[in-house]
PDB file of N, CA and C in Angstrom:
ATOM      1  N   UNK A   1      48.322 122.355  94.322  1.00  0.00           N
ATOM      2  CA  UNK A   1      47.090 123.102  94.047  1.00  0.00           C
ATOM      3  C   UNK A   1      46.426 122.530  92.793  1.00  0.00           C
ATOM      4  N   UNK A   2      45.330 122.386  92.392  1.00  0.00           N
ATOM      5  CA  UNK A   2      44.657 122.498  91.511  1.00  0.00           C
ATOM      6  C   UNK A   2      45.090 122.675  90.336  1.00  0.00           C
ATOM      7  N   UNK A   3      44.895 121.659  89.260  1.00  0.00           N
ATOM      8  CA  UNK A   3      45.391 122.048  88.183  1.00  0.00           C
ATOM      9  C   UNK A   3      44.841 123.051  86.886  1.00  0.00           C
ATOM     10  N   UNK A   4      43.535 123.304  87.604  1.00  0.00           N
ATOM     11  CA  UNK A   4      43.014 124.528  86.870  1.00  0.00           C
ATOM     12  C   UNK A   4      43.048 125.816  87.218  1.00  0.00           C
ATOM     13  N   UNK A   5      43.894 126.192  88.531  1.00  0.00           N
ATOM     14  CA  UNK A   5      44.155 127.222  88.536  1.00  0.00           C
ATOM     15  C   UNK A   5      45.412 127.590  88.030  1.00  0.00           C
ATOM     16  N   UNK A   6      45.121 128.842  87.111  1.00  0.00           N
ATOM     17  CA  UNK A   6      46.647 129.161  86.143  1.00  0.00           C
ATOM     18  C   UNK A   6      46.877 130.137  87.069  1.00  0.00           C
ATOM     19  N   UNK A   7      48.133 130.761  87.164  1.00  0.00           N
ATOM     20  CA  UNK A   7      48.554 131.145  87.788  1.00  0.00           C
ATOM     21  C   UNK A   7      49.727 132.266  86.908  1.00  0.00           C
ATOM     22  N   UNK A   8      50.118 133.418  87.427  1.00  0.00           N
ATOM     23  CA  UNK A   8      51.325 134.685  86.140  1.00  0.00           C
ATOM     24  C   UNK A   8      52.063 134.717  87.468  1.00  0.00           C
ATOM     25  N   UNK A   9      51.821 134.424  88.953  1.00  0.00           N
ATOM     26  CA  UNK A   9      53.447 134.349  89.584  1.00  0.00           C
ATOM     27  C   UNK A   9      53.416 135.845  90.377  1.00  0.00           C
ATOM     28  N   UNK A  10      52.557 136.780  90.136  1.00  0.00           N
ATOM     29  CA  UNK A  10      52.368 137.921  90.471  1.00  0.00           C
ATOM     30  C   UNK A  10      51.003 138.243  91.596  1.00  0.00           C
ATOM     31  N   UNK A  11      50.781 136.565  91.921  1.00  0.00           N
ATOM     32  CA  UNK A  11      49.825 136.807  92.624  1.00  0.00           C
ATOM     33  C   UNK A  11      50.250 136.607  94.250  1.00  0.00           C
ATOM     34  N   UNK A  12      51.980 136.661  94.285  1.00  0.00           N
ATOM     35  CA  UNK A  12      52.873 136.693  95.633  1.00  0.00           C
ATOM     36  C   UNK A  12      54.280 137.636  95.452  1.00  0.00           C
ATOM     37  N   UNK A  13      54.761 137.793  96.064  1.00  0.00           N
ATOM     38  CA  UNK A  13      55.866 138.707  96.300  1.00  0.00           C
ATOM     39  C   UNK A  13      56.755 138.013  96.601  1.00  0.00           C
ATOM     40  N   UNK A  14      58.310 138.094  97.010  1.00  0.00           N
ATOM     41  CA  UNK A  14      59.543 138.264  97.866  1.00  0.00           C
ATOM     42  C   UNK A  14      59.039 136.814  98.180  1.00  0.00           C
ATOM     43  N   UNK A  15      58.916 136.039  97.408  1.00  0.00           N
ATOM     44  CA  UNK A  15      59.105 134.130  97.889  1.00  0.00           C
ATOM     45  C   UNK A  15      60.854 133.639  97.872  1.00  0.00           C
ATOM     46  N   UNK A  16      60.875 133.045  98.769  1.00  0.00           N
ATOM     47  CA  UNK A  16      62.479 132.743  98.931  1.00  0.00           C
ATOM     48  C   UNK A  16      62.849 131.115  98.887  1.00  0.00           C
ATOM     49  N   UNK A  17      63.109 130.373  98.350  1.00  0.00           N
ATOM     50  CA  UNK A  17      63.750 128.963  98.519  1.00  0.00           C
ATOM     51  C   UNK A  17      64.568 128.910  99.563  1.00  0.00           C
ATOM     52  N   UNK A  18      64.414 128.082 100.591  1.00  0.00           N
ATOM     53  CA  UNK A  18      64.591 127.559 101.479  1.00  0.00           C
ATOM     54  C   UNK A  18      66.281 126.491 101.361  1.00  0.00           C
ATOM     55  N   UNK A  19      65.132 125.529 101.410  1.00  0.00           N
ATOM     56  CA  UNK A  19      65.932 123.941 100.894  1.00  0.00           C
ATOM     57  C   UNK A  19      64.643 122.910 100.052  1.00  0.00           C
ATOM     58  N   UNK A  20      65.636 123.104  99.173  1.00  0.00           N
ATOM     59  CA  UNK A  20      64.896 122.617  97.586  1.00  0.00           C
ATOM     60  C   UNK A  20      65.429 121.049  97.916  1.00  0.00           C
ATOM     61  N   UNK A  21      65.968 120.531  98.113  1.00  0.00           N
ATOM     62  CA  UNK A  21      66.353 119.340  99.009  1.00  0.00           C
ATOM     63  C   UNK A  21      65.581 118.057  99.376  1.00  0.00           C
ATOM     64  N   UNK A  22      64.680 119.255 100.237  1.00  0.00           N
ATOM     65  CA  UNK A  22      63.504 118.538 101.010  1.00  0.00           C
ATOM     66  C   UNK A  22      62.598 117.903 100.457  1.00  0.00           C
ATOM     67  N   UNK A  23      62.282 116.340 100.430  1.00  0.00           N
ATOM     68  CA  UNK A  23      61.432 115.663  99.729  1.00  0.00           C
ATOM     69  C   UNK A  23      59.857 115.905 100.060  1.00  0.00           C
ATOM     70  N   UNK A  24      58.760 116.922  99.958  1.00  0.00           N
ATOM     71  CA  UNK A  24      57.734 116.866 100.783  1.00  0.00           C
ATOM     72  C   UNK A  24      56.776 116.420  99.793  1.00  0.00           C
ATOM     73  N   UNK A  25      55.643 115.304 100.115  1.00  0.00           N
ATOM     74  CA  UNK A  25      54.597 114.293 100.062  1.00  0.00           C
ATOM     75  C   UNK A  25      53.699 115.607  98.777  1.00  0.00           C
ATOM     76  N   UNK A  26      53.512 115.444  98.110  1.00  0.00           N
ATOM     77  CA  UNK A  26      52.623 116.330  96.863  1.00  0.00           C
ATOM     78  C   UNK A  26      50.898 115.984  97.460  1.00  0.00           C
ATOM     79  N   UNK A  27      50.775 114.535  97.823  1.00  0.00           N
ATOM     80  CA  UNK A  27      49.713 114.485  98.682  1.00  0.00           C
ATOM     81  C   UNK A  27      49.554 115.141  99.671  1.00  0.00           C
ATOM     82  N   UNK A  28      50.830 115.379 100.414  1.00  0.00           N
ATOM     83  CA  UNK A  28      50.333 115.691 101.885  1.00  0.00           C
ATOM     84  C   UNK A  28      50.204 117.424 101.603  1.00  0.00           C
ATOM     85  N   UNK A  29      51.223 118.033 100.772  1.00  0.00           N
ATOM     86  CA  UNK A  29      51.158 119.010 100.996  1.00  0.00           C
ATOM     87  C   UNK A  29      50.063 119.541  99.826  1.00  0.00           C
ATOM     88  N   UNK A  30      49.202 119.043  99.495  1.00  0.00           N
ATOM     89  CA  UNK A  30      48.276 119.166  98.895  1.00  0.00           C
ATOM     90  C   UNK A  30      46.803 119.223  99.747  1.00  0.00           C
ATOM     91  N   UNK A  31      46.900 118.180 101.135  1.00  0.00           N
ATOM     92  CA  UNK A  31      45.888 118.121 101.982  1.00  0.00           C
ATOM     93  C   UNK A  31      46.476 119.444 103.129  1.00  0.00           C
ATOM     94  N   UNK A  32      47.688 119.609 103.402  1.00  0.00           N
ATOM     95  CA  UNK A  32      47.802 120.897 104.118  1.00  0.00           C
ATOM     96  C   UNK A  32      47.160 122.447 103.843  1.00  0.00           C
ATOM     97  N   UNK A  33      47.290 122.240 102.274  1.00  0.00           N
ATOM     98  CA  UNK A  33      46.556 123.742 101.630  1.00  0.00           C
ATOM     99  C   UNK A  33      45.311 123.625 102.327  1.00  0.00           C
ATOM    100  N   UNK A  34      44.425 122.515 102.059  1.00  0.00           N
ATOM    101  CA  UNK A  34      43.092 122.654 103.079  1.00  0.00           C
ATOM    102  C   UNK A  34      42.804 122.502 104.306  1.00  0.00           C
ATOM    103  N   UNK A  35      43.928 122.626 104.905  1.00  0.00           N
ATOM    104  CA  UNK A  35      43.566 122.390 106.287  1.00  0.00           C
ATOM    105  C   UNK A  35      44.225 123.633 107.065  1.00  0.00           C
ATOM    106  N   UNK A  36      44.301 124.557 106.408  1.00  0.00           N
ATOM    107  CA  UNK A  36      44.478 125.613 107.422  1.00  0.00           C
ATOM    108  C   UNK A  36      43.071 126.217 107.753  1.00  0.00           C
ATOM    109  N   UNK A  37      43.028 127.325 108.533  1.00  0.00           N
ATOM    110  CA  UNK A  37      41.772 127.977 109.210  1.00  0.00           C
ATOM    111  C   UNK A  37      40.514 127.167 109.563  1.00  0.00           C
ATOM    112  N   UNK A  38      41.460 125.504 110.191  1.00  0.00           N
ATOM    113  CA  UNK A  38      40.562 125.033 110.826  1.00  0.00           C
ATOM    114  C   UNK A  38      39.703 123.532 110.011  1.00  0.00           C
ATOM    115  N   UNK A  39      40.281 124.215 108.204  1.00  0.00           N
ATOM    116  CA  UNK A  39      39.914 123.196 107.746  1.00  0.00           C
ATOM    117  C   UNK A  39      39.010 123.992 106.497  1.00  0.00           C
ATOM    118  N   UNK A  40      39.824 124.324 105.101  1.00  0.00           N
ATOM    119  CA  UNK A  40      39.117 124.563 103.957  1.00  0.00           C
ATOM    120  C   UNK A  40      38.492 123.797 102.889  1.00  0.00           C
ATOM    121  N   UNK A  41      38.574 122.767 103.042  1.00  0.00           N
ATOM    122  CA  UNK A  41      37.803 121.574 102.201  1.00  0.00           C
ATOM    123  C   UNK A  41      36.126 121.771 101.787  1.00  0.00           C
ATOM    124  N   UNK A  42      36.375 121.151 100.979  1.00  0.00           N
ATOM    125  CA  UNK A  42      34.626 120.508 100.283  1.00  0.00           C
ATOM    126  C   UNK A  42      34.156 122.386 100.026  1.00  0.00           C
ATOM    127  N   UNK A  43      32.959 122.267 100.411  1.00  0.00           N
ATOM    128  CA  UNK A  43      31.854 123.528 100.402  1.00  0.00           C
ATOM    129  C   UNK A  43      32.423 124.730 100.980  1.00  0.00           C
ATOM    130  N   UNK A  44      33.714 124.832 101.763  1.00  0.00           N
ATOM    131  CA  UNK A  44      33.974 125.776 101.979  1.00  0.00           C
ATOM    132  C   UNK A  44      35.132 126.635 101.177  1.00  0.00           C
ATOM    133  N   UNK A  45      34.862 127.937 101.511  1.00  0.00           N
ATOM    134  CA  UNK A  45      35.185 128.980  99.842  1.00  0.00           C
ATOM    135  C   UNK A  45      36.166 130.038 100.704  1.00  0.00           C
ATOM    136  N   UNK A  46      36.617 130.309 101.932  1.00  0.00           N
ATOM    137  CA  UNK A  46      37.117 131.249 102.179  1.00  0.00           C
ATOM    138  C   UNK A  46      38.322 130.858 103.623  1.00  0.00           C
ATOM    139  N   UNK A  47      38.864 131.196 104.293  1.00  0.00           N
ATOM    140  CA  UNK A  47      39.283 131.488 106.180  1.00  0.00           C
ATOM    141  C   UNK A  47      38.301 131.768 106.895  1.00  0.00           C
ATOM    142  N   UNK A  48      37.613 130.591 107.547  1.00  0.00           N
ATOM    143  CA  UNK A  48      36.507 131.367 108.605  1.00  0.00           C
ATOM    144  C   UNK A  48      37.634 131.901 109.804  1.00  0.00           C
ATOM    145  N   UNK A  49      37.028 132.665 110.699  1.00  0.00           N
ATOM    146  CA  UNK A  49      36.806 132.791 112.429  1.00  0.00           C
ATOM    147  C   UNK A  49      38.361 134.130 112.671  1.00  0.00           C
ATOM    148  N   UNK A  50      38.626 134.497 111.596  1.00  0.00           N
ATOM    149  CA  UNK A  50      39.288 135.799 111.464  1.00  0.00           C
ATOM    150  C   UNK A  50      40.692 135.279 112.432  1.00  0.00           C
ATOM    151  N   UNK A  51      41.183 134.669 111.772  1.00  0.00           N
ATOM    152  CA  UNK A  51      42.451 134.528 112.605  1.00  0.00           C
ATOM    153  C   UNK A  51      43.816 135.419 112.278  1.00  0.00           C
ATOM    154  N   UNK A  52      44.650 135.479 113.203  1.00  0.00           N
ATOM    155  CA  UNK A  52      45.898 136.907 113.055  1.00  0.00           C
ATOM    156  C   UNK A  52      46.647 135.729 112.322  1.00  0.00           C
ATOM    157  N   UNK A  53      46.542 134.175 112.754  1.00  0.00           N
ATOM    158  CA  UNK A  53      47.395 133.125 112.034  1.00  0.00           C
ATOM    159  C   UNK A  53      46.969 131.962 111.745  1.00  0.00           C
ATOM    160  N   UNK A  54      47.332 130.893 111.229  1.00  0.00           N
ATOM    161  CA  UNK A  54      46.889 129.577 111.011  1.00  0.00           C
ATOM    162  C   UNK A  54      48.229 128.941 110.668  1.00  0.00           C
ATOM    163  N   UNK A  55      48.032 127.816 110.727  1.00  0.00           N
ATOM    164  CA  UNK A  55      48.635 126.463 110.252  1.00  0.00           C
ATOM    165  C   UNK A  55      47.813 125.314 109.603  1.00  0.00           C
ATOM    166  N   UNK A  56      48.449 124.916 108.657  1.00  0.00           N
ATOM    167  CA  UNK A  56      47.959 123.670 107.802  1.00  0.00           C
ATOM    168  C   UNK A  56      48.575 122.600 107.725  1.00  0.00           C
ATOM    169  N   UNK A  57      48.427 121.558 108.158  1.00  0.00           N
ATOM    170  CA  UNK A  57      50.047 120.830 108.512  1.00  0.00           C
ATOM    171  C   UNK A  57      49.177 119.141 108.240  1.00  0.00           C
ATOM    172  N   UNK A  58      49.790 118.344 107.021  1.00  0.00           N
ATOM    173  CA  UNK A  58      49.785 117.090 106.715  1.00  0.00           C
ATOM    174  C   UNK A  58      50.958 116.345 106.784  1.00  0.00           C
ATOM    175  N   UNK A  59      51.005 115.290 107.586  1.00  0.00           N
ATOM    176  CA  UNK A  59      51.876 114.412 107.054  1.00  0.00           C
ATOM    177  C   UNK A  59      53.328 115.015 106.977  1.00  0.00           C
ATOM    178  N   UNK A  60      54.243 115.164 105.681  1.00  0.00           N
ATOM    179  CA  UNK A  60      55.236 115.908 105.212  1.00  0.00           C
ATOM    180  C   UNK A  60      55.034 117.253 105.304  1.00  0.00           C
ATOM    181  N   UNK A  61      53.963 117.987 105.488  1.00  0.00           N
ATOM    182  CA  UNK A  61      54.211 119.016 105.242  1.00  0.00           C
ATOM    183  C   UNK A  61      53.406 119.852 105.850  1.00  0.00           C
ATOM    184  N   UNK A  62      53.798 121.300 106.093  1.00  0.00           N
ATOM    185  CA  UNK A  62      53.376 122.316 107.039  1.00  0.00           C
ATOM    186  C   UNK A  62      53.403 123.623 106.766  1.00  0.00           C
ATOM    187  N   UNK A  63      51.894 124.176 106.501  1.00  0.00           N
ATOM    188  CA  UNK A  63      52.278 126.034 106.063  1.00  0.00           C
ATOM    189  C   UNK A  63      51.973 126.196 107.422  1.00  0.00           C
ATOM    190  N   UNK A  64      52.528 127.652 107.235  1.00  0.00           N
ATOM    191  CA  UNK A  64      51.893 128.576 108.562  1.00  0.00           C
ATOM    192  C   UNK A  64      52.025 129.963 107.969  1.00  0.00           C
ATOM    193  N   UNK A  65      50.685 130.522 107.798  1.00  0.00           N
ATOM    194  CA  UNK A  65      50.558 131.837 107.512  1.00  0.00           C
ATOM    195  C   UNK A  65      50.502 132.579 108.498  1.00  0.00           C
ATOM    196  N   UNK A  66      50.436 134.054 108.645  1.00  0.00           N
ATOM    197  CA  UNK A  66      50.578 135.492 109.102  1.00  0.00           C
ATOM    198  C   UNK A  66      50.119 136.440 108.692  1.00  0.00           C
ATOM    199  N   UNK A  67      49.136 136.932 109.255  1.00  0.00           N
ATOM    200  CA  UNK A  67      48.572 138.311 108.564  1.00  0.00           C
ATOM    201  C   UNK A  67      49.867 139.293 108.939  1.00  0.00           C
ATOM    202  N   UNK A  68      49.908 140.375 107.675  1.00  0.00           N
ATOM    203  CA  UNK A  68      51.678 141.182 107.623  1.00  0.00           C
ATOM    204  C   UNK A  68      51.074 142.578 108.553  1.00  0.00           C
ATOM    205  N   UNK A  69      50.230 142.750 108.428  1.00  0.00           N
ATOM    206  CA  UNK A  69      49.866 144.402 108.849  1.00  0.00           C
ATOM    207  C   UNK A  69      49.518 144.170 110.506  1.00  0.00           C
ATOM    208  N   UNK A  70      49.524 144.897 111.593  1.00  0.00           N
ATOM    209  CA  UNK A  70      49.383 144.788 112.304  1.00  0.00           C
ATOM    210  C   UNK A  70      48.160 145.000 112.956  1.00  0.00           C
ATOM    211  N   UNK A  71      47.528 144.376 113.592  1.00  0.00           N
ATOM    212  CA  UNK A  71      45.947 144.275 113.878  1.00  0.00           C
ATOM    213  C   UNK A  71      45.084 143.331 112.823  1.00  0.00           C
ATOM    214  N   UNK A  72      45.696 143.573 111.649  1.00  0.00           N
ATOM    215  CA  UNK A  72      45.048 142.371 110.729  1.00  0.00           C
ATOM    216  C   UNK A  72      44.428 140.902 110.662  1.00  0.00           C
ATOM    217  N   UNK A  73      43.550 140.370 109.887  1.00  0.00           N
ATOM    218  CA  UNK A  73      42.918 138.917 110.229  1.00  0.00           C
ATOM    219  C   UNK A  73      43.003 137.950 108.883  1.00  0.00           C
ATOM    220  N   UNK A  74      43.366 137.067 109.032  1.00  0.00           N
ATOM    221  CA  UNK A  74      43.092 136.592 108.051  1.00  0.00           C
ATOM    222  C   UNK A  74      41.778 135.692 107.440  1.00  0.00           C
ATOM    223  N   UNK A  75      41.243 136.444 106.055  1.00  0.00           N
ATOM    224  CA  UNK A  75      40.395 136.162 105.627  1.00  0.00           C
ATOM    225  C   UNK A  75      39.927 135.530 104.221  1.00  0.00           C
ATOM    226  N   UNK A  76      41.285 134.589 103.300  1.00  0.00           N
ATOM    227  CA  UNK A  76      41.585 134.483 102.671  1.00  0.00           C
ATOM    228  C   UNK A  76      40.765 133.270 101.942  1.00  0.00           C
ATOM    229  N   UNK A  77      40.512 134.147 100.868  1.00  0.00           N
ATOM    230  CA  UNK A  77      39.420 132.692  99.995  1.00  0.00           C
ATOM    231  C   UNK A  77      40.280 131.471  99.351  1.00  0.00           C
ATOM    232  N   UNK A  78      39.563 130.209  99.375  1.00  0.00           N
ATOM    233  CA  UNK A  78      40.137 128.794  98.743  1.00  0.00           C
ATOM    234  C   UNK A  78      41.315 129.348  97.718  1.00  0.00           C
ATOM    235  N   UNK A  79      40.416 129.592  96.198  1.00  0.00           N
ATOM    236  CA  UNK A  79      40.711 130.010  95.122  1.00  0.00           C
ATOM    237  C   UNK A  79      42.130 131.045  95.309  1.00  0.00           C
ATOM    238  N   UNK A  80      41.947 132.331  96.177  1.00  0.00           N
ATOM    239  CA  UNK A  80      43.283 132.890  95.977  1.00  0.00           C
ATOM    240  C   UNK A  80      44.554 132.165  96.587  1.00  0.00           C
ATOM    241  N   UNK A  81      44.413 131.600  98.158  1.00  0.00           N
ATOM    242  CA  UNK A  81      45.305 130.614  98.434  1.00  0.00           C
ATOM    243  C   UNK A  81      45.913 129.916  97.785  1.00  0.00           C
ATOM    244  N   UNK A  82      44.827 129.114  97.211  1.00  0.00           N
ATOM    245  CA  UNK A  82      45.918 127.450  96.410  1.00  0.00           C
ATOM    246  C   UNK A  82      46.879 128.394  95.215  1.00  0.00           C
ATOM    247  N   UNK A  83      46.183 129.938  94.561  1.00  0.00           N
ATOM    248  CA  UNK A  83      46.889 130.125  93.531  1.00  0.00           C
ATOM    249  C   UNK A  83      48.363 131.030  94.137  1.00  0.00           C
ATOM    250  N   UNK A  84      47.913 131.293  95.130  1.00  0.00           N
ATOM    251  CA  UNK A  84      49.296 131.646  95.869  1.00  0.00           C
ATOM    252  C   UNK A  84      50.316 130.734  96.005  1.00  0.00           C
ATOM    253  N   UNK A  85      49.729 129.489  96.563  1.00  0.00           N
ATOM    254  CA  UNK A  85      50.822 128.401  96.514  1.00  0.00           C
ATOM    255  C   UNK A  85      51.456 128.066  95.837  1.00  0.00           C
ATOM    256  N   UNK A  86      50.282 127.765  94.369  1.00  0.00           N
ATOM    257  CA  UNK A  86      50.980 127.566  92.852  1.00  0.00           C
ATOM    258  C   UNK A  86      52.384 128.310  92.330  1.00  0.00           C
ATOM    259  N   UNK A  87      51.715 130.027  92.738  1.00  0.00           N
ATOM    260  CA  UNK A  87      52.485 130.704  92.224  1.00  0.00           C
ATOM    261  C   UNK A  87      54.049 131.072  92.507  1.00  0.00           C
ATOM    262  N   UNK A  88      53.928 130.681  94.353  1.00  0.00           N
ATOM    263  CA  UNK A  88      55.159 130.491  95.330  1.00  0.00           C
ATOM    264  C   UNK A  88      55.966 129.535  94.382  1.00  0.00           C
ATOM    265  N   UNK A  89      55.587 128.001  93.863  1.00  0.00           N
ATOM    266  CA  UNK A  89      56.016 127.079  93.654  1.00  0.00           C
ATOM    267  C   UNK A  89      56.682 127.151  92.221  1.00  0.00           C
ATOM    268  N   UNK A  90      56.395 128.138  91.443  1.00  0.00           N
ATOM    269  CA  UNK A  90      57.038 128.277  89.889  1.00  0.00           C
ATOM    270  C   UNK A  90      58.089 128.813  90.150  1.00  0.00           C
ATOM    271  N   UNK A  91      58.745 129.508  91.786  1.00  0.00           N
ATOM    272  CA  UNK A  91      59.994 129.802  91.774  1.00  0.00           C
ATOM    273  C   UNK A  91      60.812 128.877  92.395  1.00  0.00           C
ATOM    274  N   UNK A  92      59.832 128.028  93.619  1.00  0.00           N
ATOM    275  CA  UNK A  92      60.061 127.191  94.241  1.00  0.00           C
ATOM    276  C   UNK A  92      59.625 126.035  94.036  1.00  0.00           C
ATOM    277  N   UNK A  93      59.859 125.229  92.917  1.00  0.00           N
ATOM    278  CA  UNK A  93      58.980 124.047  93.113  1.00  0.00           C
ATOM    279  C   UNK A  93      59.506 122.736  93.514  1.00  0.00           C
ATOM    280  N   UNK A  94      60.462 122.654  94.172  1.00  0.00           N
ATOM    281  CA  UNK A  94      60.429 121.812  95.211  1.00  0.00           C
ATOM    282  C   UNK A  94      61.302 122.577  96.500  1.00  0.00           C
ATOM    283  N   UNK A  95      61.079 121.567  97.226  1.00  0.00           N
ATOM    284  CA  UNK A  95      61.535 121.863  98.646  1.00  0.00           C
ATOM    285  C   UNK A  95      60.513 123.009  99.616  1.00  0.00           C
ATOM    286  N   UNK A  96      61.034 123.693 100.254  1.00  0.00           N
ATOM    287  CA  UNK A  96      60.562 124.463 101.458  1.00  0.00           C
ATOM    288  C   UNK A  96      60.742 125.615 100.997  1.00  0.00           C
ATOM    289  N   UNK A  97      60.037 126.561 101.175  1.00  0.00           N
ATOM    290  CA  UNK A  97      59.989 128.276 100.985  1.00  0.00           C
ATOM    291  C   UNK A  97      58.931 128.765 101.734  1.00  0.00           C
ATOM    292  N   UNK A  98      59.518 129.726 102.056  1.00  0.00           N
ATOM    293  CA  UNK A  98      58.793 131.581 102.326  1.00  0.00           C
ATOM    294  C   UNK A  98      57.943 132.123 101.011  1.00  0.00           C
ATOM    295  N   UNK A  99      57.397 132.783 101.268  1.00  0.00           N
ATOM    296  CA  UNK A  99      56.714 133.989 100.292  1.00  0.00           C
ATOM    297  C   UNK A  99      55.105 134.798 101.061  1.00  0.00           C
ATOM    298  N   UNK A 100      54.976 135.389 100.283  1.00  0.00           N
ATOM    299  CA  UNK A 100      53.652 136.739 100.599  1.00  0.00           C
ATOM    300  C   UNK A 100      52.773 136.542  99.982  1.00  0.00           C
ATOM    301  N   UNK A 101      51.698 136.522  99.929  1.00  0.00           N
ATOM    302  CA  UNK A 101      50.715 136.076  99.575  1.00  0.00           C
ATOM    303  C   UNK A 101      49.991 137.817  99.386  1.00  0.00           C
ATOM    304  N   UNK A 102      49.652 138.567  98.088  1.00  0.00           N
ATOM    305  CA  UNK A 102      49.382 139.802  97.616  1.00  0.00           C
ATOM    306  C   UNK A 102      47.777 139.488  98.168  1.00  0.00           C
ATOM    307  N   UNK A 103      47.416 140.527  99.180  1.00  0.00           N
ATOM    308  CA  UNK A 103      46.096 140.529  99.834  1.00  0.00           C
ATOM    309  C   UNK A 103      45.511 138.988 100.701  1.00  0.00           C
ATOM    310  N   UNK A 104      44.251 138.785 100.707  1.00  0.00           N
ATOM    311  CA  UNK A 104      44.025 137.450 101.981  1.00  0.00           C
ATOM    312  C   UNK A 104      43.993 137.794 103.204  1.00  0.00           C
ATOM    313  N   UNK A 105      43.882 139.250 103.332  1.00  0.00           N
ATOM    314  CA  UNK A 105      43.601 140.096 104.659  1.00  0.00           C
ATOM    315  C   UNK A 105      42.892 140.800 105.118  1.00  0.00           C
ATOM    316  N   UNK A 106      42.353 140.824 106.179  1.00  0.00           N
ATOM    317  CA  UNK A 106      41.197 141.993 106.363  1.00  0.00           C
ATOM    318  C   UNK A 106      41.900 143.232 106.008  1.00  0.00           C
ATOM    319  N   UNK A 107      43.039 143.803 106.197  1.00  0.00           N
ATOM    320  CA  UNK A 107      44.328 144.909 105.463  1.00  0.00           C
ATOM    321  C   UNK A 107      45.308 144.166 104.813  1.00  0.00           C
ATOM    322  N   UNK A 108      46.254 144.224 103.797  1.00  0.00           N
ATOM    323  CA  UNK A 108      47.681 143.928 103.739  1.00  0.00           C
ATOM    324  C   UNK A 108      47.264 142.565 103.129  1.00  0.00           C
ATOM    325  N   UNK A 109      48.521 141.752 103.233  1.00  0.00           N
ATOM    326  CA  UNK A 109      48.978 140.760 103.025  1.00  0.00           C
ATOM    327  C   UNK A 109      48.938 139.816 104.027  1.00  0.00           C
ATOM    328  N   UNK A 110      49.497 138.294 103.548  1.00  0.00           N
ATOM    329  CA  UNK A 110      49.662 137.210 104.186  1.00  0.00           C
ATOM    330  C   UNK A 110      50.956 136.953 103.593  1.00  0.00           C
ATOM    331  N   UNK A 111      51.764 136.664 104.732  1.00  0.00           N
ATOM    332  CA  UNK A 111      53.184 135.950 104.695  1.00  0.00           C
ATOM    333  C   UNK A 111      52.962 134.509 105.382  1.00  0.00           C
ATOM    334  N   UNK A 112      53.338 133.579 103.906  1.00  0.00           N
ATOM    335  CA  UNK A 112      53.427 131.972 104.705  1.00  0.00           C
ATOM    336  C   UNK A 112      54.448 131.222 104.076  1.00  0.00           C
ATOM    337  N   UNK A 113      54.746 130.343 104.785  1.00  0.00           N
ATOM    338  CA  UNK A 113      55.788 129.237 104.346  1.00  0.00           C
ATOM    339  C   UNK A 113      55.142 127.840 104.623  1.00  0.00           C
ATOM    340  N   UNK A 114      56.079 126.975 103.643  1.00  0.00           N
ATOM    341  CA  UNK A 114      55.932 125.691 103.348  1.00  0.00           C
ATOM    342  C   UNK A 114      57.533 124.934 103.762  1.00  0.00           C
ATOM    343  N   UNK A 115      57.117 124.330 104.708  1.00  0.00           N
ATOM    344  CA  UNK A 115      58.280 123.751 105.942  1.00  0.00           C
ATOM    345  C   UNK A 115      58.164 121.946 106.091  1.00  0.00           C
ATOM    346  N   UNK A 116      58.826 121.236 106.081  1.00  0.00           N
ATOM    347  CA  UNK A 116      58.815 120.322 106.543  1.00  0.00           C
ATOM    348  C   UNK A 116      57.832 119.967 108.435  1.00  0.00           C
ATOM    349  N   UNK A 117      57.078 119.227 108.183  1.00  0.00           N
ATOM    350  CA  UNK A 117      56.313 118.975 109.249  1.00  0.00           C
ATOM    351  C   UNK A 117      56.928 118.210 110.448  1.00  0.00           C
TER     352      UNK A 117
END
């Protein structure tokens, strides 16, 4: 993520380390953050087209989020994402993990992980 977004770690929940092990591409999984919901890059600021899920998947590496509440969409802006990731990553910073992402929903939360591709 971005190195200007700071991040207190409280902007996710219940993140779990996986396998810290796993060598994944800082490039790739840097181009995965933008490529979920179809593709968040450049001018765009949010999750278009209300999806229940997405995937972002470069190279080494692969999220796949989940809206947590049931009936929910996900609608999650650039800015809170990448700092979710960040914040996943100060418990996890290397390898593969789980975690929740606090709001990014039309209700609730987003639960995503960072997996080997």
């Amino acid at each position: 993520a971005p190195a200007n977004q700071v991040v207190s770690g409280a902007e996710v929940i219940g993140t779990t380390c996986l396998d810290s092990s796993v060598e994944l591409n800082s490039h790739d999984t840097n181009v995965a953050i933008l490529s979920i919901c179809s593709g968040i890059a450049g001018s765009i600021q949010k999750c278009g087209g209300s999806p229940t899920s997405t995937v972002g998947e470069s190279g080494t590496s692969k999220f796949e989020l989940n809206a947590v509440d049931s009936g929910a969409t996900i609608n999650i802006s650039k800015g809170r994402w990448e700092r979710c990731v960040k914040a996943a990553q100060l418990t996890c910073p290397t390898g593969t993990f789980t975690s929740t992402c606090v709001g990014g929903a039309s209700t609730g939360n987003v639960a995503f992980s960072l997996t080997e591709a």
